[in-house]
N, C-alpha and C. Protein backbone atom coordinates (compact mmCIF):
# COMPACT_ATOMS: atom_id res chain seq x y z
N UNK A 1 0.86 -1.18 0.00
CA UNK A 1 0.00 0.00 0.00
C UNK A 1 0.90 1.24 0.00
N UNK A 2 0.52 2.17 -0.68
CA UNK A 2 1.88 3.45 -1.03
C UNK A 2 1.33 4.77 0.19
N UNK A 3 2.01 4.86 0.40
CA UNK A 3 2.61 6.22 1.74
C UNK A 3 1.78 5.53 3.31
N UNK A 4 2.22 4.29 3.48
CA UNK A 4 1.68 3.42 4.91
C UNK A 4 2.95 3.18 5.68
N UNK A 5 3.30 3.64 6.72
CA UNK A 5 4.54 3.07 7.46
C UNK A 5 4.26 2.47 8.33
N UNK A 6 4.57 1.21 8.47
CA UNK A 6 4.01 0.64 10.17
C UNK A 6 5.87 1.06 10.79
N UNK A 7 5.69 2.21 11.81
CA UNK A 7 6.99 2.59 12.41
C UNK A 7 6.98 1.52 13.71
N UNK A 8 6.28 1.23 14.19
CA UNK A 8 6.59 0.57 15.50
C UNK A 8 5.25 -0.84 15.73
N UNK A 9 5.30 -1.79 16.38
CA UNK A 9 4.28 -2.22 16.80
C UNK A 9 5.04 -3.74 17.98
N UNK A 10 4.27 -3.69 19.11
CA UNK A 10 4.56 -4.29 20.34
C UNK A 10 3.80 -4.98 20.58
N UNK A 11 3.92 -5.97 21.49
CA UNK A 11 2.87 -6.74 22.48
C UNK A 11 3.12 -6.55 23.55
N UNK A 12 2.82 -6.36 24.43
CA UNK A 12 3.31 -5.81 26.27
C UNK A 12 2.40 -6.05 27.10
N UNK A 13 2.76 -5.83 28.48
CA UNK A 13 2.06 -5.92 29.33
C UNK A 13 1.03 -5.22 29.89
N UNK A 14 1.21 -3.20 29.42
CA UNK A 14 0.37 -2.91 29.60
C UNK A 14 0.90 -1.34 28.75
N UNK A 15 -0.29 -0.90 28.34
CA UNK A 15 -0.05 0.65 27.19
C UNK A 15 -1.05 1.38 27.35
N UNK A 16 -0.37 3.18 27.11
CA UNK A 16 -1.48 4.08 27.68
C UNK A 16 -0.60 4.91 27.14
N UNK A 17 -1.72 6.08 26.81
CA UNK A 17 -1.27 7.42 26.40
C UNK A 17 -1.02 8.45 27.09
N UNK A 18 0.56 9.01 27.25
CA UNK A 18 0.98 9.56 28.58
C UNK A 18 0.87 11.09 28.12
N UNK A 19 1.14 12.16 29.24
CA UNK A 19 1.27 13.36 28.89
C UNK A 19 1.72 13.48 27.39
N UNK A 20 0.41 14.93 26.65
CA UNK A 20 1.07 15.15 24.95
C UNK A 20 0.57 14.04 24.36
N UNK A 21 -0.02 12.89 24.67
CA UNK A 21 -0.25 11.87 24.11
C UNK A 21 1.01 10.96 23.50
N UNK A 22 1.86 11.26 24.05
CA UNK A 22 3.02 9.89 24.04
C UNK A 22 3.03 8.53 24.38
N UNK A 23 2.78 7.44 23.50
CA UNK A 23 2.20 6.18 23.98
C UNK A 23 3.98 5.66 24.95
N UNK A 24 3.40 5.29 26.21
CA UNK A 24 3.84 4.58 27.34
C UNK A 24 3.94 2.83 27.26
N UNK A 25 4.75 2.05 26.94
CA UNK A 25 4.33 0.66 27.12
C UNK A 25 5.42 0.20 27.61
N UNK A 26 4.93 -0.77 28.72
CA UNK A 26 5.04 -1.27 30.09
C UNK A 26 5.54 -3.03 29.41
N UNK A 27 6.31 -3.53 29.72
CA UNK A 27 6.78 -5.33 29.65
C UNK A 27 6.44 -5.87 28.06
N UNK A 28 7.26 -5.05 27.38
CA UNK A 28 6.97 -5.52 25.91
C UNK A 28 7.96 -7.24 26.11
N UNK A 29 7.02 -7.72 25.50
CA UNK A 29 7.24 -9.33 25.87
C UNK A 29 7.13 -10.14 24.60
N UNK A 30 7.87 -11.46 24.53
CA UNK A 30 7.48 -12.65 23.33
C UNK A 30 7.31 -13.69 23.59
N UNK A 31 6.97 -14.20 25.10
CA UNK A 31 6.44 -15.42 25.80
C UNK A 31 5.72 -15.11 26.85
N UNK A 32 4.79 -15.95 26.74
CA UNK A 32 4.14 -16.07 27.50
C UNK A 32 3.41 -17.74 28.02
N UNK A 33 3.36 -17.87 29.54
CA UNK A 33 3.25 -19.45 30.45
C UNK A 33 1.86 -19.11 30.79
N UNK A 34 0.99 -20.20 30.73
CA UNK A 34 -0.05 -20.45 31.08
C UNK A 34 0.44 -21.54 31.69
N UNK A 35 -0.90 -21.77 32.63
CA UNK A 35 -0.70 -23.25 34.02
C UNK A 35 -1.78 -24.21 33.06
N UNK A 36 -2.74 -23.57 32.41
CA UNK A 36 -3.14 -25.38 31.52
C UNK A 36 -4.11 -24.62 30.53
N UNK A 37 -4.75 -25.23 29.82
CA UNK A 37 -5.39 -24.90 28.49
C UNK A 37 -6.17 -24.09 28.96
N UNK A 38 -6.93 -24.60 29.87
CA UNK A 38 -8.45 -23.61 30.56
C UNK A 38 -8.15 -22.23 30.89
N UNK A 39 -7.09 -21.89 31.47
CA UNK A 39 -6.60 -20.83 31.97
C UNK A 39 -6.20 -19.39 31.15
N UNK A 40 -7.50 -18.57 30.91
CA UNK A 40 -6.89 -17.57 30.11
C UNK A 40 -5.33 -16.88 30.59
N UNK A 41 -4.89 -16.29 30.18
CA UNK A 41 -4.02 -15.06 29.85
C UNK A 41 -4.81 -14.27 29.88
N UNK A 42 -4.51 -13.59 31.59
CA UNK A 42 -5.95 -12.26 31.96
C UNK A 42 -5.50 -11.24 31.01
N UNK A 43 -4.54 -10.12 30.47
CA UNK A 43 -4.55 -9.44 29.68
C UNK A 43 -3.13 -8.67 29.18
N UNK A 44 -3.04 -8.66 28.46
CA UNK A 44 -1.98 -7.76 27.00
C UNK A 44 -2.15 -6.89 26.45
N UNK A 45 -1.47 -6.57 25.70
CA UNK A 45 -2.07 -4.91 25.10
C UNK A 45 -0.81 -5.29 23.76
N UNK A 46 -1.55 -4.89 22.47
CA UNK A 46 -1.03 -4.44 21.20
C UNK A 46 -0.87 -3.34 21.08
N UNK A 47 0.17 -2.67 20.81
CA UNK A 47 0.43 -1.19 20.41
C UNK A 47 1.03 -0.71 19.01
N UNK A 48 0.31 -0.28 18.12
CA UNK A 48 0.86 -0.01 16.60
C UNK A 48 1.43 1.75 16.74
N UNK A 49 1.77 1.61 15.66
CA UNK A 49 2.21 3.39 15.66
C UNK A 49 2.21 3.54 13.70
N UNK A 50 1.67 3.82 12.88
CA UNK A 50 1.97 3.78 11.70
C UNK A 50 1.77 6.02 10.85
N UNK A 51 2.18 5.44 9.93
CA UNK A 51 2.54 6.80 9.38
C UNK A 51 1.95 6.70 8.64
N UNK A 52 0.83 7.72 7.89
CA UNK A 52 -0.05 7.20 6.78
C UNK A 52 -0.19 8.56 6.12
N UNK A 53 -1.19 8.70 5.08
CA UNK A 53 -1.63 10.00 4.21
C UNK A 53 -2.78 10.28 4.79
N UNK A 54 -3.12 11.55 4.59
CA UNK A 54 -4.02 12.36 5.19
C UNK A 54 -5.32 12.51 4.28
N UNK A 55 -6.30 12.56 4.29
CA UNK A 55 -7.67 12.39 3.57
C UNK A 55 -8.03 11.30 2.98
N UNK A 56 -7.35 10.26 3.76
CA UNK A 56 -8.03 9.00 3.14
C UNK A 56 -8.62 8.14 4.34
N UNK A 57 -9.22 7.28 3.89
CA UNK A 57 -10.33 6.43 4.40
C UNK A 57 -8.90 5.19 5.34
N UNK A 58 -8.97 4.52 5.93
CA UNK A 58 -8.08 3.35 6.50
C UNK A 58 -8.80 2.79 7.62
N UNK A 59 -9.18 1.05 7.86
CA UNK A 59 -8.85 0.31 8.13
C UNK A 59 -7.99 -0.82 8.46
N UNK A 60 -7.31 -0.87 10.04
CA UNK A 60 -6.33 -1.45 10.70
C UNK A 60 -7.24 -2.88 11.11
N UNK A 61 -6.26 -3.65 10.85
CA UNK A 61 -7.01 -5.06 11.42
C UNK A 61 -5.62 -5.76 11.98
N UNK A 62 -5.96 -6.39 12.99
CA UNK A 62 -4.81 -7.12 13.52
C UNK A 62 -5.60 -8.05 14.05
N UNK A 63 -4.92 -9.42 14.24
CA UNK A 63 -5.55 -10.40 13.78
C UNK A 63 -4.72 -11.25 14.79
N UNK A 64 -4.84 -12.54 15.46
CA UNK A 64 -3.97 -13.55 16.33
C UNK A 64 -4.26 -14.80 15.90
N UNK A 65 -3.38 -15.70 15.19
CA UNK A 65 -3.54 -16.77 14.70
C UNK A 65 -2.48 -17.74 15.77
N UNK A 66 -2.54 -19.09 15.43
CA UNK A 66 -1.55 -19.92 15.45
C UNK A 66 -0.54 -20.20 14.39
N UNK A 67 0.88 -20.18 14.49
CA UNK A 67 1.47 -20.01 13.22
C UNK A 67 1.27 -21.13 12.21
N UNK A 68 0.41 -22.49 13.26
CA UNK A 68 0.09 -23.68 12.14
C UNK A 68 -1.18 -23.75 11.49
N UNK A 69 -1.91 -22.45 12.38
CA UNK A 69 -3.05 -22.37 11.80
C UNK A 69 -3.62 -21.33 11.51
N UNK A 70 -2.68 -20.90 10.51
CA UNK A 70 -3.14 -19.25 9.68
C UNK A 70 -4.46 -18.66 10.03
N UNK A 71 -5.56 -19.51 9.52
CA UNK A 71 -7.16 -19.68 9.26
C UNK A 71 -8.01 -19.88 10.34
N UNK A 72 -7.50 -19.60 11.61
CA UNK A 72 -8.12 -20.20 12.83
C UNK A 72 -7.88 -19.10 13.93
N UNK A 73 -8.63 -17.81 13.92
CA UNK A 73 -8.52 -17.15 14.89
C UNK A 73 -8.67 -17.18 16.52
N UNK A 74 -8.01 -16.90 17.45
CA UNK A 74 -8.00 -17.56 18.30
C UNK A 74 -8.69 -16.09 19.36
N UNK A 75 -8.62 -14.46 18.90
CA UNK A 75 -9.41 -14.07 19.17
C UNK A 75 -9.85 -13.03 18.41
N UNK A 76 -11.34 -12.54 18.48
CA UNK A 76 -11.76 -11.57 16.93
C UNK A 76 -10.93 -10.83 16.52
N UNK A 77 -10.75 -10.69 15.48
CA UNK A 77 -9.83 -9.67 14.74
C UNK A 77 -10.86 -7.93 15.59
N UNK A 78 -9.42 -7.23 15.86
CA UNK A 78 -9.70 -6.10 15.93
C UNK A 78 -9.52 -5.36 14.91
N UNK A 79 -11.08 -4.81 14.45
CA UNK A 79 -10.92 -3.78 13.07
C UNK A 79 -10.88 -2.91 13.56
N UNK A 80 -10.19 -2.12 13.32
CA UNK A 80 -10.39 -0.52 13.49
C UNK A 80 -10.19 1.27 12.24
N UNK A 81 -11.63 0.87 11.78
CA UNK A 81 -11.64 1.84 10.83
C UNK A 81 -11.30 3.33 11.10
N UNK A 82 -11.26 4.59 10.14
CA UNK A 82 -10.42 5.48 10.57
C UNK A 82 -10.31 6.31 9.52
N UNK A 83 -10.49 7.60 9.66
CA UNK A 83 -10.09 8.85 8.74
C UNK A 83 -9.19 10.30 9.18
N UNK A 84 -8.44 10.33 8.57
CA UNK A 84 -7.38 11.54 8.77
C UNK A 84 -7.79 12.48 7.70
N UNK A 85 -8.60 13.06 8.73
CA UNK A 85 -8.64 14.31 7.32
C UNK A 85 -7.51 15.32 7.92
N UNK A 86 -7.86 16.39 6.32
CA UNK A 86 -6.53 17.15 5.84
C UNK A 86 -6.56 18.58 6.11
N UNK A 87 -7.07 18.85 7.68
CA UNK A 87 -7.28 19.51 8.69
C UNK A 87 -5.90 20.13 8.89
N UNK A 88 -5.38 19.59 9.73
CA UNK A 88 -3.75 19.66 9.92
C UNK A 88 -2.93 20.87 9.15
N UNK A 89 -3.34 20.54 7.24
CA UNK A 89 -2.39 20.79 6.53
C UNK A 89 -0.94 20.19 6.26
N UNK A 90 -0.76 19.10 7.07
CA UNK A 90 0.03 18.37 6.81
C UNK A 90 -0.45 17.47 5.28
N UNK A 91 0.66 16.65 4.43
CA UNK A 91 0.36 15.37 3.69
C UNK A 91 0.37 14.46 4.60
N UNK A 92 0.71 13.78 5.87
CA UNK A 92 0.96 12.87 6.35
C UNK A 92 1.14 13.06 7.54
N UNK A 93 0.47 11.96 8.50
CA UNK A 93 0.84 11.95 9.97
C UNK A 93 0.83 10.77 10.43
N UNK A 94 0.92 10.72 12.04
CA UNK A 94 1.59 9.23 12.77
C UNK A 94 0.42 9.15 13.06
N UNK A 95 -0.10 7.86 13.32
CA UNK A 95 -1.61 7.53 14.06
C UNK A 95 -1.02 6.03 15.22
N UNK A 96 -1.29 6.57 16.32
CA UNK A 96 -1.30 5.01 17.20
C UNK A 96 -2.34 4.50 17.59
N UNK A 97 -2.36 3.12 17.96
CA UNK A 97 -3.22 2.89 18.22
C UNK A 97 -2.77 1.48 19.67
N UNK A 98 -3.35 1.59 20.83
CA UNK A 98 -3.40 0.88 21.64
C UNK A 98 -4.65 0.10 21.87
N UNK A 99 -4.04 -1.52 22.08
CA UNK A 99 -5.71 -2.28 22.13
C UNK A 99 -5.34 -3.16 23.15
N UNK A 100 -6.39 -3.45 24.42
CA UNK A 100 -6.28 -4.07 25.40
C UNK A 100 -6.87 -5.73 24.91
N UNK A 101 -6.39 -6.63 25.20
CA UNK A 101 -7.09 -7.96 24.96
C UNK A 101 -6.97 -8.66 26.04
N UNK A 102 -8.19 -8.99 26.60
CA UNK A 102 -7.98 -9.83 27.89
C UNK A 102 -8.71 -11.18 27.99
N UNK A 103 -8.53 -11.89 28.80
CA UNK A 103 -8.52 -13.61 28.61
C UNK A 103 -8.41 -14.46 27.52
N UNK A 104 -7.19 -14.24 26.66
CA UNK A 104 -6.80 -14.92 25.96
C UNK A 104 -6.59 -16.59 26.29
N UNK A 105 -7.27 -17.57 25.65
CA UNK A 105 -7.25 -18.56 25.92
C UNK A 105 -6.48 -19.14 24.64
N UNK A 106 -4.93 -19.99 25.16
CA UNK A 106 -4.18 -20.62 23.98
C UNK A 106 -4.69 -22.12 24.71
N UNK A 107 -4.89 -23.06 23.77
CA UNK A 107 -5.06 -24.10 23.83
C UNK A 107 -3.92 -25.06 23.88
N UNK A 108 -2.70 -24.55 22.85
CA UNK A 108 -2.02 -25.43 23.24
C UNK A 108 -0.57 -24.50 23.36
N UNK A 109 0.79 -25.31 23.25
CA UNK A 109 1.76 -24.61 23.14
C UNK A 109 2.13 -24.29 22.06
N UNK A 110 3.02 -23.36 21.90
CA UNK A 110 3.64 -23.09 20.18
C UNK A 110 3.75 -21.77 20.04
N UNK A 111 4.35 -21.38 18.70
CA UNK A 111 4.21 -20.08 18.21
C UNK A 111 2.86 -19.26 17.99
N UNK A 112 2.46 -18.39 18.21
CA UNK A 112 1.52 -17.60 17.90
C UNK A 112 2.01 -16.12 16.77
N UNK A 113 1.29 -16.01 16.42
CA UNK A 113 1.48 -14.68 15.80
C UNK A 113 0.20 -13.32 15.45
N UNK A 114 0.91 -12.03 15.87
CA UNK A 114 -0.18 -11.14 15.89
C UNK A 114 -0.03 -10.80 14.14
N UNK A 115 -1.10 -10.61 13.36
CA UNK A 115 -0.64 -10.10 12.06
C UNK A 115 -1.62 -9.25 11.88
N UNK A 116 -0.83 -7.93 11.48
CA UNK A 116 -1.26 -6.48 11.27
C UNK A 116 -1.49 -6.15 9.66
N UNK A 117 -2.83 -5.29 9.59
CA UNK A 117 -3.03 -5.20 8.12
C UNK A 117 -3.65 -4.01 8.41
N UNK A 118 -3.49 -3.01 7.22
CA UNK A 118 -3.97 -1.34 7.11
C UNK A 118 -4.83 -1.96 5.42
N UNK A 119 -6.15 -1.78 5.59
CA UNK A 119 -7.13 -1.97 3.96
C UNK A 119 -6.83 -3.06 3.93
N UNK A 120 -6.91 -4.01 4.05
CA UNK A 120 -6.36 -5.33 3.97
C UNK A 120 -5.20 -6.03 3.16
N UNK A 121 -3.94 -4.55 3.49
CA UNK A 121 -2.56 -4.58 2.79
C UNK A 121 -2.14 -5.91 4.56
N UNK A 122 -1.27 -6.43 4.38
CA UNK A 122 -0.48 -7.45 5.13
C UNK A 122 0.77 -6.22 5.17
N UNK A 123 1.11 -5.61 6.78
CA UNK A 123 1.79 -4.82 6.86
C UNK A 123 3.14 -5.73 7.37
N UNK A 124 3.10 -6.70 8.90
CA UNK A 124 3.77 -6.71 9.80
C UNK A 124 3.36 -8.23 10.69
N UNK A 125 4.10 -8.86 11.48
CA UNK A 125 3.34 -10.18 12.05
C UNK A 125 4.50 -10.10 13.00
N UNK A 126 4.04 -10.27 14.62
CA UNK A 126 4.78 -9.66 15.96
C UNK A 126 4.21 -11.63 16.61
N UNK A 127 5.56 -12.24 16.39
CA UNK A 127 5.32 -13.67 17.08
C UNK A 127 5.63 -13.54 18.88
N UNK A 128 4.43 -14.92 19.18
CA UNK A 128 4.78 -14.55 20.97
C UNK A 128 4.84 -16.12 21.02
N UNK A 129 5.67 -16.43 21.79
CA UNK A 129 6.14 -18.00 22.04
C UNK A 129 5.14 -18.07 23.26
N UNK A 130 4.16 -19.45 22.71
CA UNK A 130 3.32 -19.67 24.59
C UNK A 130 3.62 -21.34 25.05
N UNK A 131 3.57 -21.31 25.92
CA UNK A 131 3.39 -22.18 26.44
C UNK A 131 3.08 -22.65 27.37
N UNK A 132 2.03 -23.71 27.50
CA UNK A 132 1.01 -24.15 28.63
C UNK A 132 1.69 -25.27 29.23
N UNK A 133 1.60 -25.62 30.55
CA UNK A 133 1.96 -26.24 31.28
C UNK A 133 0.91 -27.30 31.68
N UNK A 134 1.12 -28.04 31.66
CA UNK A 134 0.31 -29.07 31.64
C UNK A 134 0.84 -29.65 33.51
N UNK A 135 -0.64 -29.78 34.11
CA UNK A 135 -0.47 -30.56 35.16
C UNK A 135 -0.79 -31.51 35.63
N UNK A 136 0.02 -32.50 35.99
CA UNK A 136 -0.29 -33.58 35.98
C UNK A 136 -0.57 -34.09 37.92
């Protein structure tokens, strides 16, 4: 997609917009232990930051698959539609965006991956190693 920058994007422990609106994020992480399948993962936070053009229409979707199972969302895709108008007078500005997700339930162990899309361009994919502990 032409004039889209994905400049930054995280998974962490926890994100917020600090004085000035400067995004803050807290235990940016790529594993995560669960004690057994049942047991969500009470909550995470995705944080994007992208650079885009101004008077156009955009839709962000980020999406959490298993890396063996592309096709198998494990929780709803967050859409998040969106317009920058050309207010500013700028051509272009930064847009972030912070999203809380809580009780994530992984079923099993393995790679996961978050994959980020602006219009349904495939920008970026932020892997988190999980693994459940099984008790016996």
């Amino acid at each position: 997609m032409e004039n889209v920058k994905l400049n930054f994007a995280h998974v962490c422990d926890y994100a917020f917009n600090g004085e000035g609106g400067k995004p803050c994020i807290i235990g940016i992480f790529k594993n995560i232990t669960v004690q057994n399948s049942e047991q969500p993962h009470p909550q995470m936070f995705i944080i994007t930051n992208i650079t885009i053009e101004t008077g156009k229409e955009y839709k962000q979707i980020i999406k959490l698959v298993k890396d063996d199972k592309p096709n198998e969302d494990i929780i709803n895709p967050i859409i998040l539609p969106f317009t920058i108008g050309k207010e500013s007078g700028q051509n272009e500005v930064e847009f972030g965006f912070i999203g809380q997700i809580n009780n994530t339930k992984f079923k099993e162990s393995g790679k996961y991956l978050f994959k980020i899309y602006i219009n349904d361009t495939f920008l970026k994919e932020i892997p988190i190693v999980v693994t459940v502990n099984i008790l016996i």
